[in-house]
PDB file of N, CA and C in Angstrom:
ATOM      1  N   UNK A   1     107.085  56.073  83.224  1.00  0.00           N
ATOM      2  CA  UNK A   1     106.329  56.063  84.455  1.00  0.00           C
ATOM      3  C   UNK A   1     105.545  57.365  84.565  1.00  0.00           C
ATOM      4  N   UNK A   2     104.037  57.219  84.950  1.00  0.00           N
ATOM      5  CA  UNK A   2     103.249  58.460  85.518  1.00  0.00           C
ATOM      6  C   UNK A   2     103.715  59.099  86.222  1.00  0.00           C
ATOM      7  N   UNK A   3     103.286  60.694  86.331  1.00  0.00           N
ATOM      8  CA  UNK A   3     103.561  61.189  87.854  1.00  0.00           C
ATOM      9  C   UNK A   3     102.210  61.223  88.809  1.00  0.00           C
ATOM     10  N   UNK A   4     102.035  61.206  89.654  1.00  0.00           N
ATOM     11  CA  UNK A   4     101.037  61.129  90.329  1.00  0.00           C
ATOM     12  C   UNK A   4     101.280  62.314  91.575  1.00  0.00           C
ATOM     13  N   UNK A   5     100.025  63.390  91.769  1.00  0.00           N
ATOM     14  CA  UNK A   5      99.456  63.477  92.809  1.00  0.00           C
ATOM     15  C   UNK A   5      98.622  63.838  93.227  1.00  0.00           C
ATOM     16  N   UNK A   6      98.314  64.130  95.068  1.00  0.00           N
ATOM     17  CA  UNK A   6      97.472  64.430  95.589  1.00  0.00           C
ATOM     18  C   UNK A   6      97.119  65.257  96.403  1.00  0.00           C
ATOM     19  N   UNK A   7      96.599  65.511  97.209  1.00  0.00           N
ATOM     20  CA  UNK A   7      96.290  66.171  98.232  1.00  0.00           C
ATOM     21  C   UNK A   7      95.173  65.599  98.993  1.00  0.00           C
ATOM     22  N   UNK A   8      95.793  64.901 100.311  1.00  0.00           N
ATOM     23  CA  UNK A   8      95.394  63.766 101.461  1.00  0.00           C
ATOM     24  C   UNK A   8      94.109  64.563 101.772  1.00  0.00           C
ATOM     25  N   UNK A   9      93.758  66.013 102.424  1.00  0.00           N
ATOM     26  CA  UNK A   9      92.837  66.229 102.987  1.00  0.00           C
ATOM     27  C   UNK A   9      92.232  67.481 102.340  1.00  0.00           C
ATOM     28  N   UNK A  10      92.453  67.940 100.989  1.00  0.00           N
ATOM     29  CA  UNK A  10      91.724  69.021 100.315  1.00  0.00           C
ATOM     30  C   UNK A  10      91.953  69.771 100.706  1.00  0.00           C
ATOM     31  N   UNK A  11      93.003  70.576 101.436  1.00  0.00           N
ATOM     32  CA  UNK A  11      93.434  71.928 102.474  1.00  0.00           C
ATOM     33  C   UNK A  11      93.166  73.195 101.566  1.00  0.00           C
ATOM     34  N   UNK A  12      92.725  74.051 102.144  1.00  0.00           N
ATOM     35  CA  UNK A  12      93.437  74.953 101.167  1.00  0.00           C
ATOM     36  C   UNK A  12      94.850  75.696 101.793  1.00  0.00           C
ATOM     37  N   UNK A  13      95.340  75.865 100.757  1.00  0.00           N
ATOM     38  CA  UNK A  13      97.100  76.487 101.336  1.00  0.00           C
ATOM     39  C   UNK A  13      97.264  77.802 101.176  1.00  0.00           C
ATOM     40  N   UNK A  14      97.827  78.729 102.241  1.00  0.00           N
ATOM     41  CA  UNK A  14      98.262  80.017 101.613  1.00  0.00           C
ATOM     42  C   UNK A  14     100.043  80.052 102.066  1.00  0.00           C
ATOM     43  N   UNK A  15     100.737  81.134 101.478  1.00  0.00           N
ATOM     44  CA  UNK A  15     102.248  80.999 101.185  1.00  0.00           C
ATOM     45  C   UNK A  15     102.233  82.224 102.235  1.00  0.00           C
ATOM     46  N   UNK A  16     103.153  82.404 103.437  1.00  0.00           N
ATOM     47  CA  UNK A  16     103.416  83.505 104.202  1.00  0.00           C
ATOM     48  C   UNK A  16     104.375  84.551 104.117  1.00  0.00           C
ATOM     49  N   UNK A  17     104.311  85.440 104.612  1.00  0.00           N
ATOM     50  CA  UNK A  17     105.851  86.626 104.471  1.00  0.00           C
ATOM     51  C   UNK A  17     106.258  86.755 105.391  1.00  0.00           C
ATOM     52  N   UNK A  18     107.604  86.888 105.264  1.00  0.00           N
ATOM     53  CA  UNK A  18     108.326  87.080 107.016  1.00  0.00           C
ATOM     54  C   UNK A  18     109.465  88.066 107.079  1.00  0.00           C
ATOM     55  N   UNK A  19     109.625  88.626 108.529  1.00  0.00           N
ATOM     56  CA  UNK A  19     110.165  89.196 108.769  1.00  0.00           C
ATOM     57  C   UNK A  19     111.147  89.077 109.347  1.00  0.00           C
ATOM     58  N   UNK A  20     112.214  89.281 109.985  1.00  0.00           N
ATOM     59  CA  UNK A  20     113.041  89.436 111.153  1.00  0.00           C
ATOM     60  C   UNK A  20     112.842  90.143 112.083  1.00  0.00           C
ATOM     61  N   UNK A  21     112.683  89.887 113.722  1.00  0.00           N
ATOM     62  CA  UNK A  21     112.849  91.065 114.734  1.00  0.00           C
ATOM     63  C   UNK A  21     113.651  90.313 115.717  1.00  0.00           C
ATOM     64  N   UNK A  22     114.928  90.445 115.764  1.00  0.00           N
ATOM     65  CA  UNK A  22     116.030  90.431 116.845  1.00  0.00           C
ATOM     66  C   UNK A  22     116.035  88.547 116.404  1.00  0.00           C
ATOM     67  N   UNK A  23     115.858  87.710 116.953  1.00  0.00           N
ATOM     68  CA  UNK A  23     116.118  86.157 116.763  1.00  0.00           C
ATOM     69  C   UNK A  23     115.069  85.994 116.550  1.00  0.00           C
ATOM     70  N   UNK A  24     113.971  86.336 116.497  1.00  0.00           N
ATOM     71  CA  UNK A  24     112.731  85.640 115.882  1.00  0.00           C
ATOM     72  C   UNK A  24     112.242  85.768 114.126  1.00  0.00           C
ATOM     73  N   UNK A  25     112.124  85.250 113.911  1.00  0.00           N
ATOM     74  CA  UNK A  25     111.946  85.387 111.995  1.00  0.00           C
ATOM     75  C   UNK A  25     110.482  84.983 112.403  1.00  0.00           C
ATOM     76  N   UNK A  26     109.514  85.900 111.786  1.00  0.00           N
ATOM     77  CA  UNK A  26     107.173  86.365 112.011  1.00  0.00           C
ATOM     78  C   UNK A  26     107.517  85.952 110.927  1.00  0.00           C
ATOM     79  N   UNK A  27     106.600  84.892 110.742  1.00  0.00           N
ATOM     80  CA  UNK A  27     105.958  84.762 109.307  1.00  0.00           C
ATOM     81  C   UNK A  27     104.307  84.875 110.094  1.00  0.00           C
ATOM     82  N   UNK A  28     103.502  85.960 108.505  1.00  0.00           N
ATOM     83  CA  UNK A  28     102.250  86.678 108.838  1.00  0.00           C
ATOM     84  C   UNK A  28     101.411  86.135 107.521  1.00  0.00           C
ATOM     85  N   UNK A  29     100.327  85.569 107.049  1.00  0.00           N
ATOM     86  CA  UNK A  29      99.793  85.179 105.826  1.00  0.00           C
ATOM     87  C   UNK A  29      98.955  86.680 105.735  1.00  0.00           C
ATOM     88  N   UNK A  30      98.777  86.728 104.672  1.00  0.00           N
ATOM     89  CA  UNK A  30      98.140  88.054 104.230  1.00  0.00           C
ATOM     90  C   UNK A  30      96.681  87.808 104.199  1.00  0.00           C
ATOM     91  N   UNK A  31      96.520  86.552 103.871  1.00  0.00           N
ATOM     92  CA  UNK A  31      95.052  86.301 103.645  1.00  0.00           C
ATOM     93  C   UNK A  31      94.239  86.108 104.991  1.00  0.00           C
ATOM     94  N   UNK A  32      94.967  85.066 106.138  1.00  0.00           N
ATOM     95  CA  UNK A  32      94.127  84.970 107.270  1.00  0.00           C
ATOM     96  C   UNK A  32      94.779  86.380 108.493  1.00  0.00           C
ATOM     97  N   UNK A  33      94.221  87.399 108.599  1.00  0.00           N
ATOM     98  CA  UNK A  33      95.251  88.660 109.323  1.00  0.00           C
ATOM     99  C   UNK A  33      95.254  87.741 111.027  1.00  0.00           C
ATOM    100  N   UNK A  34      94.913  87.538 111.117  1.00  0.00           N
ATOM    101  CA  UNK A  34      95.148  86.594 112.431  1.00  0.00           C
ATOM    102  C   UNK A  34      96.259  85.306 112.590  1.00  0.00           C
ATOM    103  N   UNK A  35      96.789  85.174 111.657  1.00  0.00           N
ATOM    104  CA  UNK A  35      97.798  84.053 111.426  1.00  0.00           C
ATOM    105  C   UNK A  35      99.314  84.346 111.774  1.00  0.00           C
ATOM    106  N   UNK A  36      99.667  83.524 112.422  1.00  0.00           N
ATOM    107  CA  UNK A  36     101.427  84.496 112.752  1.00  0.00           C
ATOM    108  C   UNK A  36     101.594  83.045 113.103  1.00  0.00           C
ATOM    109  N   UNK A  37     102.953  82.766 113.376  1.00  0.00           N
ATOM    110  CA  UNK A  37     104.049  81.678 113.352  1.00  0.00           C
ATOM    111  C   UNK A  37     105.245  82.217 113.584  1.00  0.00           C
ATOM    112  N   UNK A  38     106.052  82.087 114.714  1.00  0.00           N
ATOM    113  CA  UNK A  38     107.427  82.936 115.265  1.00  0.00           C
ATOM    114  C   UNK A  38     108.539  81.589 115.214  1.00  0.00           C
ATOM    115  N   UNK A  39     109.443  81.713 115.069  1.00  0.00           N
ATOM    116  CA  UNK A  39     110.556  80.878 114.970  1.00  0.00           C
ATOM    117  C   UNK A  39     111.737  81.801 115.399  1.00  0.00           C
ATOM    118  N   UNK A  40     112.141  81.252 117.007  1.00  0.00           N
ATOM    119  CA  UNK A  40     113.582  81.676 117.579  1.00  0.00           C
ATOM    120  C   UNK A  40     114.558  80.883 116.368  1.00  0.00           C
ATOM    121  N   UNK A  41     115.492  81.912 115.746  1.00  0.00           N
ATOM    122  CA  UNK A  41     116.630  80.984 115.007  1.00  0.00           C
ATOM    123  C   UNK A  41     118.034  80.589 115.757  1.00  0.00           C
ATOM    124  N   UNK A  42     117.728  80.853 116.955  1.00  0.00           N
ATOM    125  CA  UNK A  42     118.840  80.327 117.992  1.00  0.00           C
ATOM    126  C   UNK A  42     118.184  79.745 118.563  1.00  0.00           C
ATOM    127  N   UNK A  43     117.154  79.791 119.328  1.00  0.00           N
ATOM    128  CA  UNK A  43     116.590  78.532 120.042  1.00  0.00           C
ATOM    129  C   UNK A  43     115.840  77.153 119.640  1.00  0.00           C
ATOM    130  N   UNK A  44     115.275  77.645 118.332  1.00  0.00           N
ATOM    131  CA  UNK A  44     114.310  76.546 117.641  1.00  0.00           C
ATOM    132  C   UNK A  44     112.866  77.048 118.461  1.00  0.00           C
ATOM    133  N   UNK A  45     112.701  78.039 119.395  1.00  0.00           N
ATOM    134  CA  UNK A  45     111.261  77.701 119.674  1.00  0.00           C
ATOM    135  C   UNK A  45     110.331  77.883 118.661  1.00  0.00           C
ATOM    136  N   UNK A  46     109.218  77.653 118.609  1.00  0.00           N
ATOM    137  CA  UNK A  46     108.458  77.893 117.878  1.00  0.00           C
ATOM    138  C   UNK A  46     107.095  78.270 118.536  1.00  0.00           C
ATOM    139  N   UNK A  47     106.598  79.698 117.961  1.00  0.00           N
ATOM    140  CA  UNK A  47     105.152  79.968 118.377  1.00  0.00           C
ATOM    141  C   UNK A  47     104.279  80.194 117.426  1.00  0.00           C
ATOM    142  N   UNK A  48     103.226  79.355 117.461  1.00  0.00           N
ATOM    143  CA  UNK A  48     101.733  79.920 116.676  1.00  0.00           C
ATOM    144  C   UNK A  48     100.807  80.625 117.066  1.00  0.00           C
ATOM    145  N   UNK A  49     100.157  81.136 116.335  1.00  0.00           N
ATOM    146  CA  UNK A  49      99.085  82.042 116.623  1.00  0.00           C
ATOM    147  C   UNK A  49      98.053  81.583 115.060  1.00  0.00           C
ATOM    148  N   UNK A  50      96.880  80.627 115.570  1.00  0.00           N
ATOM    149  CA  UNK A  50      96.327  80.159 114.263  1.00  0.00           C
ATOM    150  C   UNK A  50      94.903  80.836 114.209  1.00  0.00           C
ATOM    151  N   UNK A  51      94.632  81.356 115.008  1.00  0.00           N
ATOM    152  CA  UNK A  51      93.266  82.632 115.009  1.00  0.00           C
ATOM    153  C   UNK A  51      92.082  81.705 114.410  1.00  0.00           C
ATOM    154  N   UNK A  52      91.451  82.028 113.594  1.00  0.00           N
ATOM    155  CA  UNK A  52      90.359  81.923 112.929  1.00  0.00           C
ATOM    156  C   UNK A  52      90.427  80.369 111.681  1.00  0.00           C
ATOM    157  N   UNK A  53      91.477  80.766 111.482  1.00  0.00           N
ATOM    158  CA  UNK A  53      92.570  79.814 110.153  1.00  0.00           C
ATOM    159  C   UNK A  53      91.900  78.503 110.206  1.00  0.00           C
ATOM    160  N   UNK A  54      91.802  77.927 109.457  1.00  0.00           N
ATOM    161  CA  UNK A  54      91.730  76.435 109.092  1.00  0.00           C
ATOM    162  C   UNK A  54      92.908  75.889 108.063  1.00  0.00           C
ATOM    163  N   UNK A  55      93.553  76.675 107.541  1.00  0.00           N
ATOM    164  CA  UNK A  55      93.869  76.591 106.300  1.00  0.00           C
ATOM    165  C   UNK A  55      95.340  76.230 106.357  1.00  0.00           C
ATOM    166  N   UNK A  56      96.106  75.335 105.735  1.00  0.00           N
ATOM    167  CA  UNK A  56      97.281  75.065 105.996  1.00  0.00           C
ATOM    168  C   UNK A  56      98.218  76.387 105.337  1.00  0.00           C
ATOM    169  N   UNK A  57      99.634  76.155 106.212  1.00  0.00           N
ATOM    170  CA  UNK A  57     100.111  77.754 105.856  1.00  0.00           C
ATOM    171  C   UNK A  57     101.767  77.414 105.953  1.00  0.00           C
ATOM    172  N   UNK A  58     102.255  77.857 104.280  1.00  0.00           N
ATOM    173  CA  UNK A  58     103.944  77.709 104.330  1.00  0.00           C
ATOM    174  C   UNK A  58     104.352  78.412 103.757  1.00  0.00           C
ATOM    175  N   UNK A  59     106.098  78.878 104.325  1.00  0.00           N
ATOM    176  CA  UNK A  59     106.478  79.704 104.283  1.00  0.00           C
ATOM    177  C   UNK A  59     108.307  80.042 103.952  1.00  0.00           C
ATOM    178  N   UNK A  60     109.243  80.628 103.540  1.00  0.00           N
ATOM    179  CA  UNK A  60     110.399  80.852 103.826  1.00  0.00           C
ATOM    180  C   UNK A  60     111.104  81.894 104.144  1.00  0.00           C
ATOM    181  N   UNK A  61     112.123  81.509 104.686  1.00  0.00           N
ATOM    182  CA  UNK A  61     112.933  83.160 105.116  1.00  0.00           C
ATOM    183  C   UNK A  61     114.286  83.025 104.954  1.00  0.00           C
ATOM    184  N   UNK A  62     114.743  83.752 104.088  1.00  0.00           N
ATOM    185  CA  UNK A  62     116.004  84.296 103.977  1.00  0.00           C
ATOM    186  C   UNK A  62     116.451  85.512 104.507  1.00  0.00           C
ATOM    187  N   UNK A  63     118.014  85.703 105.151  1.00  0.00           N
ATOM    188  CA  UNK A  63     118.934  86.926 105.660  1.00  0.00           C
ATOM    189  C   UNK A  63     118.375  88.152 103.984  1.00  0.00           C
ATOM    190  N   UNK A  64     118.304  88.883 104.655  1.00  0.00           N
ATOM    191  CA  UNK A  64     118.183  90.438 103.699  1.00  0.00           C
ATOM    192  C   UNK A  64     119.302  90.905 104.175  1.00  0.00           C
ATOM    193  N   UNK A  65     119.485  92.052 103.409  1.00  0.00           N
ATOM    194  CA  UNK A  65     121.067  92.936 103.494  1.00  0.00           C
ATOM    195  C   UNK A  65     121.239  93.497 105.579  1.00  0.00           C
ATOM    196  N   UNK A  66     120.081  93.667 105.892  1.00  0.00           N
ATOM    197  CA  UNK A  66     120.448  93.900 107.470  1.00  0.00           C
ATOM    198  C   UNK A  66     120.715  92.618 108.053  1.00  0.00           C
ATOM    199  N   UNK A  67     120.470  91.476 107.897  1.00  0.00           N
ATOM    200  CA  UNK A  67     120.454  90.076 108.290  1.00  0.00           C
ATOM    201  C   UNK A  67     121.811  89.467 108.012  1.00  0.00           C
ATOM    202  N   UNK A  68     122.578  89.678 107.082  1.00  0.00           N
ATOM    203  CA  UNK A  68     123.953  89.784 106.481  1.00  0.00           C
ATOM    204  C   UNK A  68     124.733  90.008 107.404  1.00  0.00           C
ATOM    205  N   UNK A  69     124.748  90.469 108.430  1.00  0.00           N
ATOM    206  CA  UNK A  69     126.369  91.716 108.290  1.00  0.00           C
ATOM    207  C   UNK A  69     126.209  90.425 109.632  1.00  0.00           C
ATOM    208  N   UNK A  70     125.082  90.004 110.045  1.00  0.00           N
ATOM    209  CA  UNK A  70     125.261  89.170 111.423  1.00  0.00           C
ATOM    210  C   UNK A  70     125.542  87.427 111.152  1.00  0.00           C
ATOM    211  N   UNK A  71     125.282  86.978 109.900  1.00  0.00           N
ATOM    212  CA  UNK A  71     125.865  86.044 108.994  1.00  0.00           C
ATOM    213  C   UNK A  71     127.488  85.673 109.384  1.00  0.00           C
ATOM    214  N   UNK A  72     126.884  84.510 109.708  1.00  0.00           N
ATOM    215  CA  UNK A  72     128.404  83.355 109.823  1.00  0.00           C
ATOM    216  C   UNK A  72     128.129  82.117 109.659  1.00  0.00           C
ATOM    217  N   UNK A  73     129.237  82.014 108.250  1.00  0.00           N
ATOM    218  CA  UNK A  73     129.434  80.625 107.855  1.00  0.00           C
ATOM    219  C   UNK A  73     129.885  79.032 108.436  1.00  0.00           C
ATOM    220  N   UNK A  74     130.805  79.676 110.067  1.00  0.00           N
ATOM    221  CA  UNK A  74     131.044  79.121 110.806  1.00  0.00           C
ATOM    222  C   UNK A  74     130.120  78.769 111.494  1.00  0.00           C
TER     223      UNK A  74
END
């Protein structure tokens, strides 16, 4: 069997970096400086800030060694 794919609407994509500040994990794209995306990790809220952007934008975040010590498996 082939593999097949596509891309539905020609986007262009950029990959973001993020930070931690207190429960919110910023993801910031480097390319559009106006681009931000906030995610409470206790609340689920979610805020954008899509500025200028057209461009679709994804991202991940993992605990770093300060993010750790507040880590529970429970």
């Amino acid at each position: 069997m082939e593999n097949y794919s596509f891309d539905i609407f020609n986007q262009e994509q950029h990959q973001c970096l993020s930070h931690r500040e207190g429960d919110w994990i910023i993801f910031h794209c480097p390319i559009c400086k106006d681009y931000e995306r906030r995610i409470n990790w206790k609340t689920r809220e979610v805020k954008v800030r899509r500025g200028s952007s057209t461009a679709a934008h994804a991202g991940s975040h993992a605990p770093v060694s300060s993010d750790v010590e507040n880590f529970s498996i429970n």
